[in-house]
N, C-alpha and C. Protein backbone atom coordinates (compact mmCIF):
# COMPACT_ATOMS: atom_id res chain seq x y z
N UNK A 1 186.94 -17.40 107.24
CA UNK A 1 186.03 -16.71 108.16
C UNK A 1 184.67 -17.40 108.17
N UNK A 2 184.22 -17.42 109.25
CA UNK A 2 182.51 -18.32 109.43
C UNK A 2 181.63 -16.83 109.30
N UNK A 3 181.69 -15.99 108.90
CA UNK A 3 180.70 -14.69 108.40
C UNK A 3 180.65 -14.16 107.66
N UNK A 4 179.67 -13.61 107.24
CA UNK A 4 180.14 -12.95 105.94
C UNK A 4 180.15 -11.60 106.24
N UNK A 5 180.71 -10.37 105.68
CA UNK A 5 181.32 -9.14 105.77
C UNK A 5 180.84 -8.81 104.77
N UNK A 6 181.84 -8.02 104.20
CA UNK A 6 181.63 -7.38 102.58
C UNK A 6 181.10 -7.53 101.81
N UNK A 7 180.73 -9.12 101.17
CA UNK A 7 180.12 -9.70 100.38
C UNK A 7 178.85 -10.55 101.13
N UNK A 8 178.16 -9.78 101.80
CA UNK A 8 177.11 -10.27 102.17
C UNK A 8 176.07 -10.17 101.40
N UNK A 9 175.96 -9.23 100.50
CA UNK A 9 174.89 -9.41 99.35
C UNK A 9 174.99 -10.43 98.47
N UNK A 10 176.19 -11.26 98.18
CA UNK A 10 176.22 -12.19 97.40
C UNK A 10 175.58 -13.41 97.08
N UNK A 11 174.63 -13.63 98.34
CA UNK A 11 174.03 -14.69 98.41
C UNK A 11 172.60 -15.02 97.78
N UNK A 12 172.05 -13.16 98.07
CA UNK A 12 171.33 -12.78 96.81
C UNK A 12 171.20 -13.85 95.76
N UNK A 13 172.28 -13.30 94.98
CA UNK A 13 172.28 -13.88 93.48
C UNK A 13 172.57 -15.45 93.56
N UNK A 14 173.08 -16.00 94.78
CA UNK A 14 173.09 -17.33 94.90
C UNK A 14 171.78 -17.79 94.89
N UNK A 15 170.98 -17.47 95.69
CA UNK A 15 169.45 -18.29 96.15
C UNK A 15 168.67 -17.70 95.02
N UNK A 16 169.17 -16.69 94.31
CA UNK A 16 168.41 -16.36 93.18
C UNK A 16 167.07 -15.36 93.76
N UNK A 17 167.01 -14.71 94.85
CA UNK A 17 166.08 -13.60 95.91
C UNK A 17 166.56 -12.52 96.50
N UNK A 18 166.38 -11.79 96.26
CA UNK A 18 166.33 -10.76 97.36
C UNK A 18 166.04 -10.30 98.91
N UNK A 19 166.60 -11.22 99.09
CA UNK A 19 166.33 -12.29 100.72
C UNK A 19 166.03 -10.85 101.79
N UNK A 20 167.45 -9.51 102.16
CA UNK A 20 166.43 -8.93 102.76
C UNK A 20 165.45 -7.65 101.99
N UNK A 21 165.05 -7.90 101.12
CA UNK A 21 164.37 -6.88 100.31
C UNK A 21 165.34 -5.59 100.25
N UNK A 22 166.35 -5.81 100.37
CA UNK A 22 167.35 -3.95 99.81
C UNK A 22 167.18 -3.43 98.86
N UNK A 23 167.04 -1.79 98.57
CA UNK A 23 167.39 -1.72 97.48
C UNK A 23 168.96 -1.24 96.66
N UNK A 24 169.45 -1.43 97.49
CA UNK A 24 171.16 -2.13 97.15
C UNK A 24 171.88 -3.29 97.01
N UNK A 25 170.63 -4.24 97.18
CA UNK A 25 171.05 -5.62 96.53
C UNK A 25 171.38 -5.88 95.06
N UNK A 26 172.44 -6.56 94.76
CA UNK A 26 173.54 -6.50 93.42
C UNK A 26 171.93 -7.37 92.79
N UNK A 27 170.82 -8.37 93.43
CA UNK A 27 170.07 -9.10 92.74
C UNK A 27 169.15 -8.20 91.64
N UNK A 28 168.82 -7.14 92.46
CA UNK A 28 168.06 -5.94 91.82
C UNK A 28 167.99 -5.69 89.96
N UNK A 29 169.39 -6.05 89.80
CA UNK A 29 170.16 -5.28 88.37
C UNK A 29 170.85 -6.67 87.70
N UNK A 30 171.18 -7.50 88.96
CA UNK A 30 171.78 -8.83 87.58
C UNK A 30 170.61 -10.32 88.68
N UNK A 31 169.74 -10.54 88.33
CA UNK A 31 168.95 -11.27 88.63
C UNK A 31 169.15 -12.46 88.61
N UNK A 32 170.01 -13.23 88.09
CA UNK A 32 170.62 -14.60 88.34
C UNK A 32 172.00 -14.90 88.73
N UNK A 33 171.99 -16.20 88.86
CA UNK A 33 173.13 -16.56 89.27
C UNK A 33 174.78 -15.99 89.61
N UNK A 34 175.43 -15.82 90.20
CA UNK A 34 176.83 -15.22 89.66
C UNK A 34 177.77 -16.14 88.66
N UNK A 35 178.64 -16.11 88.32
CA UNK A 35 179.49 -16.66 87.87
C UNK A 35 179.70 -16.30 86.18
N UNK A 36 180.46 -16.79 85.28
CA UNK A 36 180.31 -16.84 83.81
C UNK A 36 179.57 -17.02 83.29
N UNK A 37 178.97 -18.54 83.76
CA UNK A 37 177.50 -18.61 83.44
C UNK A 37 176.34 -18.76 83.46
N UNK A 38 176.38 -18.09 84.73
CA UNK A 38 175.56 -17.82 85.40
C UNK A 38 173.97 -17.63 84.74
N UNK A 39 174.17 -16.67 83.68
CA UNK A 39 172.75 -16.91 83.14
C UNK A 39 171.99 -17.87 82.38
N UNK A 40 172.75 -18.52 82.14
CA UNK A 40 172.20 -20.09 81.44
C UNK A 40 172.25 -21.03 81.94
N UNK A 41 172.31 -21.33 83.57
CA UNK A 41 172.17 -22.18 84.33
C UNK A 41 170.82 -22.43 84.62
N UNK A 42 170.60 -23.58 84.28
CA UNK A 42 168.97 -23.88 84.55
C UNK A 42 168.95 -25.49 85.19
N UNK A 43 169.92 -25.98 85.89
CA UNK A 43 169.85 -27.52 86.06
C UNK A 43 168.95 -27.80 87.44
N UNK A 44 168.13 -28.76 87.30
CA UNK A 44 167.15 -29.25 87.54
C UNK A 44 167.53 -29.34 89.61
N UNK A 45 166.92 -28.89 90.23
CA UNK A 45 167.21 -29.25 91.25
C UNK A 45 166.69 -30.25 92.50
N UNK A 46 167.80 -31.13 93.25
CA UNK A 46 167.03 -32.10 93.80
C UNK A 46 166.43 -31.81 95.09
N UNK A 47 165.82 -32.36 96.40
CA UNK A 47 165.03 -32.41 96.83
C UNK A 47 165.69 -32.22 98.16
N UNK A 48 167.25 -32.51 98.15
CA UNK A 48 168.43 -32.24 99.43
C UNK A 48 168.62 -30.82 98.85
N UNK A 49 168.72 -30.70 97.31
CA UNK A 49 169.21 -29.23 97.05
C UNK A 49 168.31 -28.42 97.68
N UNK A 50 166.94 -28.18 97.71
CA UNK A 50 165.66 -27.32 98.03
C UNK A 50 165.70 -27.26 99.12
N UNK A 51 166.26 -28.47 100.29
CA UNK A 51 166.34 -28.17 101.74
C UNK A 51 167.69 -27.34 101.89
N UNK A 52 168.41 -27.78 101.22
CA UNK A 52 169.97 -26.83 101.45
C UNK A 52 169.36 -25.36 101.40
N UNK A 53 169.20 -25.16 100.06
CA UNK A 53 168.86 -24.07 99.84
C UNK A 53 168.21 -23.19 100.70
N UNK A 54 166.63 -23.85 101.37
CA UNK A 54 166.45 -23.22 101.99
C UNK A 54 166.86 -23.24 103.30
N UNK A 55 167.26 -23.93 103.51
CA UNK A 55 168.58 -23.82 105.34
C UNK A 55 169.37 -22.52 104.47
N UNK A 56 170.08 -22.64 104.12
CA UNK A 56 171.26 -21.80 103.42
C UNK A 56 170.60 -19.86 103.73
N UNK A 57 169.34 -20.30 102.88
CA UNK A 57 168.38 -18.70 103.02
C UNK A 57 168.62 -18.06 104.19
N UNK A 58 167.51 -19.15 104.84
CA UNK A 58 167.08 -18.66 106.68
C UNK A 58 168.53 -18.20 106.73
N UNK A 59 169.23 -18.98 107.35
CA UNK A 59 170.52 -18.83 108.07
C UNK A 59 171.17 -17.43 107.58
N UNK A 60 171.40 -17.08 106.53
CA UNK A 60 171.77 -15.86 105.97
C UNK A 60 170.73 -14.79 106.83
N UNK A 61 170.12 -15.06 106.70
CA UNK A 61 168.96 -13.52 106.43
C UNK A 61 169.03 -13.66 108.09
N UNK A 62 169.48 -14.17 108.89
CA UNK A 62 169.76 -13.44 110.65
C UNK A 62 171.01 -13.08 110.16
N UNK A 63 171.78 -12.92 109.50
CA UNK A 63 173.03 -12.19 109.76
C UNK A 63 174.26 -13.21 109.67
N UNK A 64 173.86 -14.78 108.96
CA UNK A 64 174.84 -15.89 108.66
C UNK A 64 175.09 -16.03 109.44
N UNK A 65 174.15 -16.84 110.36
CA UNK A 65 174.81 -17.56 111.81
C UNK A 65 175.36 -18.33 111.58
N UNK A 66 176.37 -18.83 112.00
CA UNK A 66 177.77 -19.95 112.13
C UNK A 66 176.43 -21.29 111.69
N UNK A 67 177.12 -22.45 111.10
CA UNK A 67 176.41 -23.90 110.82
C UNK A 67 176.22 -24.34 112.33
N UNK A 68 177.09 -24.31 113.19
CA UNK A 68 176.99 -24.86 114.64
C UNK A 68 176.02 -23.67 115.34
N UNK A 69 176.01 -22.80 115.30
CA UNK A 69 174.95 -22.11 115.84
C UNK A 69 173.05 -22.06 115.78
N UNK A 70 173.28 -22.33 114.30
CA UNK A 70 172.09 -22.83 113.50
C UNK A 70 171.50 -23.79 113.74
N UNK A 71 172.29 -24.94 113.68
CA UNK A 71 172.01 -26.44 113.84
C UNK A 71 171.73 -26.78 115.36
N UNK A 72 172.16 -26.04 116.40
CA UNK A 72 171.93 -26.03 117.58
C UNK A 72 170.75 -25.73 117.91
N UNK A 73 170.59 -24.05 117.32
CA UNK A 73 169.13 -24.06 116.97
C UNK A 73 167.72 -24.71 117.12
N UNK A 74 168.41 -25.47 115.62
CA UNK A 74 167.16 -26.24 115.45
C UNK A 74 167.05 -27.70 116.39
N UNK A 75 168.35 -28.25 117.04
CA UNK A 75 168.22 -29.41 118.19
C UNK A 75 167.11 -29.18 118.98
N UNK A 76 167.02 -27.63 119.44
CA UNK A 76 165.99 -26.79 120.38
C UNK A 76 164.93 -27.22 119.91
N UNK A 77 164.70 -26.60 118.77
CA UNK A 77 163.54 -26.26 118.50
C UNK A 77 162.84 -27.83 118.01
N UNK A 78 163.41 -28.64 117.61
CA UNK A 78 162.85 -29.72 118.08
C UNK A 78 162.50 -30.94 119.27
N UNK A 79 163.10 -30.27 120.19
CA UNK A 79 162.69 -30.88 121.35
C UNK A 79 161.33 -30.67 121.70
N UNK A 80 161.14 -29.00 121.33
CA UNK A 80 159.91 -28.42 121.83
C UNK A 80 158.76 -28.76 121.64
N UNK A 81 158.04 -28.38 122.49
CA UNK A 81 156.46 -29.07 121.67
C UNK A 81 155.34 -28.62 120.97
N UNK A 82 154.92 -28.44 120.04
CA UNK A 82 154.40 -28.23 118.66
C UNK A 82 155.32 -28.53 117.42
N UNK A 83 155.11 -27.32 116.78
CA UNK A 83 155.63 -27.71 115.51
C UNK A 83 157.10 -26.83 115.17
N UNK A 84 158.32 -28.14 114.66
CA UNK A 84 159.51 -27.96 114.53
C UNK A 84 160.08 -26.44 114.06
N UNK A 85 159.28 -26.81 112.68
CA UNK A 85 159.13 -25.00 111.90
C UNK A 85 158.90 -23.80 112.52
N UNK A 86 157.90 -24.21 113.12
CA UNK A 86 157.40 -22.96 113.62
C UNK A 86 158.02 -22.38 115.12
N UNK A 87 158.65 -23.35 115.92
CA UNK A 87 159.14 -23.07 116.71
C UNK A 87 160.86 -22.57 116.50
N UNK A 88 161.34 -23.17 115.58
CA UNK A 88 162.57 -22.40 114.76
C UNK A 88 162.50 -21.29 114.24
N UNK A 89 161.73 -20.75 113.92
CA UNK A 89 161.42 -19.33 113.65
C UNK A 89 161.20 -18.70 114.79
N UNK A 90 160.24 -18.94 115.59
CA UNK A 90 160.40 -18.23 117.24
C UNK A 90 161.68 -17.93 117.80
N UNK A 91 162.14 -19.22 117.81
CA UNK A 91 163.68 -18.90 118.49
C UNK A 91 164.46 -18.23 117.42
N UNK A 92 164.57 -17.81 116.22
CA UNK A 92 165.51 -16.84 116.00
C UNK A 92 164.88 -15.41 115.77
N UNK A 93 163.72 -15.54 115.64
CA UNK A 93 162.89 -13.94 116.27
C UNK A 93 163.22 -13.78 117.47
N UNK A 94 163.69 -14.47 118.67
CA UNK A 94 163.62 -14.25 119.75
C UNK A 94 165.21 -13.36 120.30
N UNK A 95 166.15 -13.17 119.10
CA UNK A 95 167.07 -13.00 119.27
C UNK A 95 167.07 -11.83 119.56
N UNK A 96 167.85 -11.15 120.04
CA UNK A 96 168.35 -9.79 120.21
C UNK A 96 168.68 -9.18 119.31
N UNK A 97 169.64 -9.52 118.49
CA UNK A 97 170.16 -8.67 117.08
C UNK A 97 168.51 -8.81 116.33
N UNK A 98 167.90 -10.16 115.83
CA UNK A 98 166.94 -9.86 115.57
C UNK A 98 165.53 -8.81 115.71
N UNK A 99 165.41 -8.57 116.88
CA UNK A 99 164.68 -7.70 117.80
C UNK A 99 165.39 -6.21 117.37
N UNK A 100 166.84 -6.01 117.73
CA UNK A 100 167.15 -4.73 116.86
C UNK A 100 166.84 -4.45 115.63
N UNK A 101 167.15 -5.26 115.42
CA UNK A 101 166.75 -4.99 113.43
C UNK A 101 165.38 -5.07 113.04
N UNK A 102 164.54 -5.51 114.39
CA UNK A 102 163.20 -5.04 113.39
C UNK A 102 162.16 -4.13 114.31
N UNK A 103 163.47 -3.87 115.52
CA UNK A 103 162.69 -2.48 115.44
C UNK A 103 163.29 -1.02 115.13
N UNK A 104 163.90 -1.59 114.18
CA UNK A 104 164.52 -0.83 113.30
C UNK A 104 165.46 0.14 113.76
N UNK A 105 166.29 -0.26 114.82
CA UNK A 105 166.93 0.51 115.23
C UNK A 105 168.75 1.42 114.86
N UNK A 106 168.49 -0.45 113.51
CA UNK A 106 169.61 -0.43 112.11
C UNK A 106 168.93 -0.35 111.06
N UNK A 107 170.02 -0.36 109.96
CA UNK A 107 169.24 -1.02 108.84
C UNK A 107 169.47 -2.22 108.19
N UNK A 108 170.39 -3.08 109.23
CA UNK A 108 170.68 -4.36 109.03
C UNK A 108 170.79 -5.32 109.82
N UNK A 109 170.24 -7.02 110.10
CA UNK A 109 171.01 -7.86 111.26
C UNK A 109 172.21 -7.42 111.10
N UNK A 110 173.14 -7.43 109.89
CA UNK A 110 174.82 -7.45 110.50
C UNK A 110 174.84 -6.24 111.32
N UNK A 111 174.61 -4.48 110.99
CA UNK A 111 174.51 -3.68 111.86
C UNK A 111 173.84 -4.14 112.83
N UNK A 112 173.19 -4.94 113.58
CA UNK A 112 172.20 -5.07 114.68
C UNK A 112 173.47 -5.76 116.04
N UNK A 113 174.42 -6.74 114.61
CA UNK A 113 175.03 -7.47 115.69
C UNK A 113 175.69 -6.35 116.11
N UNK A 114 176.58 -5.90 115.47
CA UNK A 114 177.61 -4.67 115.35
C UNK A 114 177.34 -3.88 116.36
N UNK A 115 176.50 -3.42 116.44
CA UNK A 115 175.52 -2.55 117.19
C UNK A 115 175.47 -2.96 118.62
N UNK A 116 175.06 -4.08 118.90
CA UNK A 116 174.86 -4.72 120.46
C UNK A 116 176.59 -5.17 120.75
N UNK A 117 177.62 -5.66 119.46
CA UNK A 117 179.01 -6.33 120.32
C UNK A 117 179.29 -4.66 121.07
N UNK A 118 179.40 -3.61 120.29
CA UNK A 118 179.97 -2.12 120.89
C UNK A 118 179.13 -1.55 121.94
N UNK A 119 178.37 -2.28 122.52
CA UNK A 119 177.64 -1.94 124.05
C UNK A 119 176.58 -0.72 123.64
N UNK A 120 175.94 -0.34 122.29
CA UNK A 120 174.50 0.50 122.67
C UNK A 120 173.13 0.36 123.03
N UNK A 121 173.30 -0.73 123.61
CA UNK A 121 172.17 -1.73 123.52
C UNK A 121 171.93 -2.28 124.98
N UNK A 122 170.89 -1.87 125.27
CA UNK A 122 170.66 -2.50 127.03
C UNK A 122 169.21 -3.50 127.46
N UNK A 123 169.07 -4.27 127.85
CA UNK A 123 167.85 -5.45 128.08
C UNK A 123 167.47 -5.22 129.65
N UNK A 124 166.15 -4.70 129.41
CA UNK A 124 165.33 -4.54 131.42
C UNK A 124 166.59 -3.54 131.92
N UNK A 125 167.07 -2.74 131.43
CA UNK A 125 167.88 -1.66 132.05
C UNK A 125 169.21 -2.21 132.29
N UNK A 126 170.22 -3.11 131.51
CA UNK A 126 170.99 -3.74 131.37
C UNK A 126 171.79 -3.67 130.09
N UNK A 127 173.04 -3.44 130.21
CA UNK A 127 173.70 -3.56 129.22
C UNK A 127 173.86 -5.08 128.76
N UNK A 128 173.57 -5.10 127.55
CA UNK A 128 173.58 -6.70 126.86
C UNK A 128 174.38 -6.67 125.52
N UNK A 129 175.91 -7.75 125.32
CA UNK A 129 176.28 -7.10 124.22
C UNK A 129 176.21 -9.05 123.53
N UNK A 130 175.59 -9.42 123.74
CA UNK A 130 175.58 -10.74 122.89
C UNK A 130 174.10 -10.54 122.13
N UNK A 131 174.61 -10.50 120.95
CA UNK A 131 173.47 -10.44 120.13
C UNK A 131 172.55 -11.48 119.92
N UNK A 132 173.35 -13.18 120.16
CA UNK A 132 172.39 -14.32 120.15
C UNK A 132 171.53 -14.41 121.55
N UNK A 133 171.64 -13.45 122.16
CA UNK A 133 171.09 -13.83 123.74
C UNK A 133 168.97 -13.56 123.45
N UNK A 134 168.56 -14.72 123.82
CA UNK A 134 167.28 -14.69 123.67
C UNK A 134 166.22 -14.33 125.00
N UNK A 135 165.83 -13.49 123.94
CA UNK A 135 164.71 -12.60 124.53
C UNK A 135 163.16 -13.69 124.85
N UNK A 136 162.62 -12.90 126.22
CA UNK A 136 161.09 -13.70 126.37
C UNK A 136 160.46 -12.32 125.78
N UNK A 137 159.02 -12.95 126.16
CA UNK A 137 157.79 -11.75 125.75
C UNK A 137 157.72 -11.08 127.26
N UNK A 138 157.90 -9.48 126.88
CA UNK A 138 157.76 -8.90 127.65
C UNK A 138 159.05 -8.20 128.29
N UNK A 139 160.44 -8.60 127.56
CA UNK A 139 161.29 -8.10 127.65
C UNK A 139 161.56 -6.60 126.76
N UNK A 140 162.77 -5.93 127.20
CA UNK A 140 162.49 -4.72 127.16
C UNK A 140 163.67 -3.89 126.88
N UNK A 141 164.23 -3.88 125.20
CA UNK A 141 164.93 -3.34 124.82
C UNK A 141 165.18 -1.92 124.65
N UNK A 142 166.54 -1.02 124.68
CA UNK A 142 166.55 0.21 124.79
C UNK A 142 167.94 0.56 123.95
N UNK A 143 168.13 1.55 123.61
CA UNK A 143 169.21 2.11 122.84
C UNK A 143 169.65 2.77 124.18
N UNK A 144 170.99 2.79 124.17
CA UNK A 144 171.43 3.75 125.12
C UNK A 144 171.60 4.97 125.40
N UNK A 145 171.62 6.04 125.79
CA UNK A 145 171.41 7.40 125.59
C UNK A 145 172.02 8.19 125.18
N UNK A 146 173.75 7.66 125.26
CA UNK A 146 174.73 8.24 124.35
C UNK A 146 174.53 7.95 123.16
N UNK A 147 173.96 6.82 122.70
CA UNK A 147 174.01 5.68 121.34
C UNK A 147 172.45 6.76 120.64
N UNK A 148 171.71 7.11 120.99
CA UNK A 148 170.79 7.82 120.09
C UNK A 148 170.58 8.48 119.07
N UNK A 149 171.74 9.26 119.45
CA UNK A 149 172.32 10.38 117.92
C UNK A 149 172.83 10.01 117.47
N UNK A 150 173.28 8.63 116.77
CA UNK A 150 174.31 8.30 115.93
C UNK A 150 173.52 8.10 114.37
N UNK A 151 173.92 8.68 113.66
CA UNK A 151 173.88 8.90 111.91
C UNK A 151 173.04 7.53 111.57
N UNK A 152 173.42 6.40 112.19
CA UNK A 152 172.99 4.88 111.69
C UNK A 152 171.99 4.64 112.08
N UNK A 153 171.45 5.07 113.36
CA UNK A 153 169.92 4.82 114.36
C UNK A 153 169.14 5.84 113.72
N UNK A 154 169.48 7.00 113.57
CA UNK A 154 168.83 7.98 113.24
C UNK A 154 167.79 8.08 111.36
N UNK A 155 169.42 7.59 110.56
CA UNK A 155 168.57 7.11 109.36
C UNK A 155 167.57 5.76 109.14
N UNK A 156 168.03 4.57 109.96
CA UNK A 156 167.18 3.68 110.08
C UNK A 156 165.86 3.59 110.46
N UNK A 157 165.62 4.48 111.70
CA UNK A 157 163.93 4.81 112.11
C UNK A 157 163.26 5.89 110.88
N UNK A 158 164.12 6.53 110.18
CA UNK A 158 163.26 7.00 109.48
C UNK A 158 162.95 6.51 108.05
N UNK A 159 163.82 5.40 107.79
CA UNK A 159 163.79 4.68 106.44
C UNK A 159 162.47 3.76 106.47
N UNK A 160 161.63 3.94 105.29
CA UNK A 160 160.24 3.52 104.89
C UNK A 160 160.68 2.21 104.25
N UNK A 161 162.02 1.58 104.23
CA UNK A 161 161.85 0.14 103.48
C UNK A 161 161.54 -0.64 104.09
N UNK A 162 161.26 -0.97 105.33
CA UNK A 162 160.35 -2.31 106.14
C UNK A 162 159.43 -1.79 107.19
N UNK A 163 158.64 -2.60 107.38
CA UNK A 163 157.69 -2.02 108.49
C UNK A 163 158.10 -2.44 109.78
N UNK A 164 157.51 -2.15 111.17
CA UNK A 164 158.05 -2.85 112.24
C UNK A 164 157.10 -4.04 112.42
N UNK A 165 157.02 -5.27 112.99
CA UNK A 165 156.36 -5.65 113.02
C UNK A 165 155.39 -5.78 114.12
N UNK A 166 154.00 -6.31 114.13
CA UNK A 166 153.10 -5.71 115.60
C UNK A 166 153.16 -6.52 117.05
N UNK A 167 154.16 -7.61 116.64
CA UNK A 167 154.94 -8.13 117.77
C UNK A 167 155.94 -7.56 118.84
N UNK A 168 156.44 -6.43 117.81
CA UNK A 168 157.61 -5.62 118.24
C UNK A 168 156.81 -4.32 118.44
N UNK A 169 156.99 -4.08 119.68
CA UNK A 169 156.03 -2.04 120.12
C UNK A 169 156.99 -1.43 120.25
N UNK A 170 157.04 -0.56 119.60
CA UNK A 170 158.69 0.82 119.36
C UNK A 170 157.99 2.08 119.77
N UNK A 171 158.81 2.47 120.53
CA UNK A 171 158.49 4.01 121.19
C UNK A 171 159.63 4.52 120.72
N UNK A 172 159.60 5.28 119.70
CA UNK A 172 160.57 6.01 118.84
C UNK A 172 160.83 6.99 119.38
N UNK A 173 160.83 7.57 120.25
CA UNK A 173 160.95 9.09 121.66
C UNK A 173 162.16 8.19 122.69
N UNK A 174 161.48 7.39 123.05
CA UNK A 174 162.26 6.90 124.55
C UNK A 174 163.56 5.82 123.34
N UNK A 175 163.08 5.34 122.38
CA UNK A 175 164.16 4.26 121.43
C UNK A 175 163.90 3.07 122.45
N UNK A 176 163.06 2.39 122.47
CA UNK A 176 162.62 1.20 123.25
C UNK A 176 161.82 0.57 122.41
N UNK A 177 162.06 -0.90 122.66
CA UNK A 177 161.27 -2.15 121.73
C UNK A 177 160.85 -2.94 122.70
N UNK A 178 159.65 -3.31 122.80
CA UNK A 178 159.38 -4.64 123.89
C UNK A 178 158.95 -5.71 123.07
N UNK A 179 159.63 -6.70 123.33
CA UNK A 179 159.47 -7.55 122.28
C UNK A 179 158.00 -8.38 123.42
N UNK A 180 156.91 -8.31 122.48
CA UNK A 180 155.05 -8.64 122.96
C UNK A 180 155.44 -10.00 122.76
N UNK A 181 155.30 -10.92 121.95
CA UNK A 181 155.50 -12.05 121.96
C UNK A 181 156.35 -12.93 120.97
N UNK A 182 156.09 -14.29 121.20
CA UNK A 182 157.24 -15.15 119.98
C UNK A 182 156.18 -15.28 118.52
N UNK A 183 156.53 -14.90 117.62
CA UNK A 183 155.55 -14.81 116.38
C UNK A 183 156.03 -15.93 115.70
N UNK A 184 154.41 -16.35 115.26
CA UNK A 184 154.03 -17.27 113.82
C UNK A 184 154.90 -17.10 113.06
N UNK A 185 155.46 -17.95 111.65
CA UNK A 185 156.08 -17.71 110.66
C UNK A 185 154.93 -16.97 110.08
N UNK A 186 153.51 -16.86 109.82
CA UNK A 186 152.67 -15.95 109.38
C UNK A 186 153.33 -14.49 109.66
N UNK A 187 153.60 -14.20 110.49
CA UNK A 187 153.57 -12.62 111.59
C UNK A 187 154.85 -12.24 110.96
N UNK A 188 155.92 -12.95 110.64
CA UNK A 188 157.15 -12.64 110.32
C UNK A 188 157.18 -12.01 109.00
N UNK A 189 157.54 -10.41 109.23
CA UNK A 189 157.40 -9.87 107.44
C UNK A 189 158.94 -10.11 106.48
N UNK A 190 159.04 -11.41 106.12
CA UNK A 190 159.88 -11.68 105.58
C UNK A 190 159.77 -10.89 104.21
N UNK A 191 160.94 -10.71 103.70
CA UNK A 191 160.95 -10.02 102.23
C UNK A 191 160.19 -11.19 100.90
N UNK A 192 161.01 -12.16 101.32
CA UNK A 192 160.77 -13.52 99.88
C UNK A 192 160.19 -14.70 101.21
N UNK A 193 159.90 -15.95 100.83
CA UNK A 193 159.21 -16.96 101.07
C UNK A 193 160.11 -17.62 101.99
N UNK A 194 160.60 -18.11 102.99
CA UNK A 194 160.82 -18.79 103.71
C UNK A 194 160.73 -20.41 104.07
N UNK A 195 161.54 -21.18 103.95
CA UNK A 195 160.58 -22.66 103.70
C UNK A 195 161.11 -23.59 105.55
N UNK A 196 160.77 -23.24 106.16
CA UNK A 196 161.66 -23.86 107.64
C UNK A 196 161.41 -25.20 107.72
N UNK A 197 159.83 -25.41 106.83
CA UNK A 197 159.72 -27.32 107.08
C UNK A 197 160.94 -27.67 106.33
N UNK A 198 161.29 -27.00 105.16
CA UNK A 198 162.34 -27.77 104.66
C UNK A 198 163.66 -27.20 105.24
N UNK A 199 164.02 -27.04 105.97
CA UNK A 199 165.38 -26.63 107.13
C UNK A 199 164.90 -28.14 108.14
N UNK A 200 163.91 -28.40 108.54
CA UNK A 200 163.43 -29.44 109.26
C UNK A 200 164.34 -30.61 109.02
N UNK A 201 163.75 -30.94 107.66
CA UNK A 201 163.83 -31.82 106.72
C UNK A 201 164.90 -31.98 106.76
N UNK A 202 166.09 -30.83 106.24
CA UNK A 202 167.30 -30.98 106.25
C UNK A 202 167.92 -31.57 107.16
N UNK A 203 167.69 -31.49 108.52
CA UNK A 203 168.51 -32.14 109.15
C UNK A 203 167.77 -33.08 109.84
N UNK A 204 166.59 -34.00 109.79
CA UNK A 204 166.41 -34.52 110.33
C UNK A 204 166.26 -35.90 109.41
N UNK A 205 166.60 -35.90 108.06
CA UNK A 205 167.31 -36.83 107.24
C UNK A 205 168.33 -37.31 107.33
């Protein structure tokens, strides 16, 4: 399978973070590595490892986008003009599942995708069920009206573990997000540190 499911917390204890800040992450309670021996692993890491790694992060924390999805990505985002990093982060803020999930309309990208493939999810008064479909500023997300009362939307807007961010304007009455603009890696309230020059790096070695 190119996704991860069940064991999506596992990666956690791989990168050694708490990538989306849960507090049901397995990292919480066993803080290193997985494996046997996992806790006495301390080997020195190289300089392809630190870009892996952090490609590996990012890519997880939207919800483990496919390697070809990712890498496509970033072809984009270096065409563009400014800076590589920073425009790779735009474009996957710009996503839709992304945009659900931080305006908290889950409590996860994977629920976010989940969420938009089963049609509750509509763009400028449109049903939209591709979650990679990218959003401009000024577009104008909505929960659908049957989709409101469901147990999952309902506990998510009221859960205090992330904030929304001030890019994203949520009208928690109507369940609408307009996504204001493409944000800085500054603006982005990531849980742990993010490294995108070195995702750069990675592939442009």
């Amino acid at each position: 399978m190119s996704r991860r499911h069940s064991a999506k917390y596992k990666i956690d204890r791989r990168v050694g973070e708490n990538i989306w800040g849960r507090a049901k992450s397995p990292f919480n309670k066993r803080n290193y590595k997985p494996g046997q021996h996992g806790q006495n692993r301390r080997n020195k890491v190289s300089d392809f490892g630190m870009q892996l790694m952090a490609k590996q992060k990012l890519k997880a924390y939207y919800g483990d986008i496919t390697e070809k999805q990712f890498a496509k990505t970033y072809v984009e985002a270096a065409r563009m003009k400014g800076n590589s990093a920073e425009n790779l982060i735009g474009l996957l803020e710009s996503r839709l599942d992304a945009v659900v999930y931080r305006a908290k309309f889950v409590p996860t990208v994977f629920a976010a995708r989940q969420f938009i493939n089963h049609g509750h999810v509509m763009v400028n008064g449109r049903r939209c069920n591709i979650g990679s479909a990218r959003l401009k500023p000024g577009d104008v997300v909505q929960v659908r009206e049957k989709s409101r009362n469901l147990a999952l939307v309902l506990e998510a807007l009221g859960s205090p573990e992330r904030d929304i961010p001030e890019y994203v304007e949520v009208d928690p009455k109507a369940m609408t997000a307009t996504y204001k603009r493409v944000p800085a890696l500054a603006d982005v309230p990531y849980p742990v540190k993010m490294e995108p020059a070195q995702v750069v790096e990675f592939y442009s070695s």
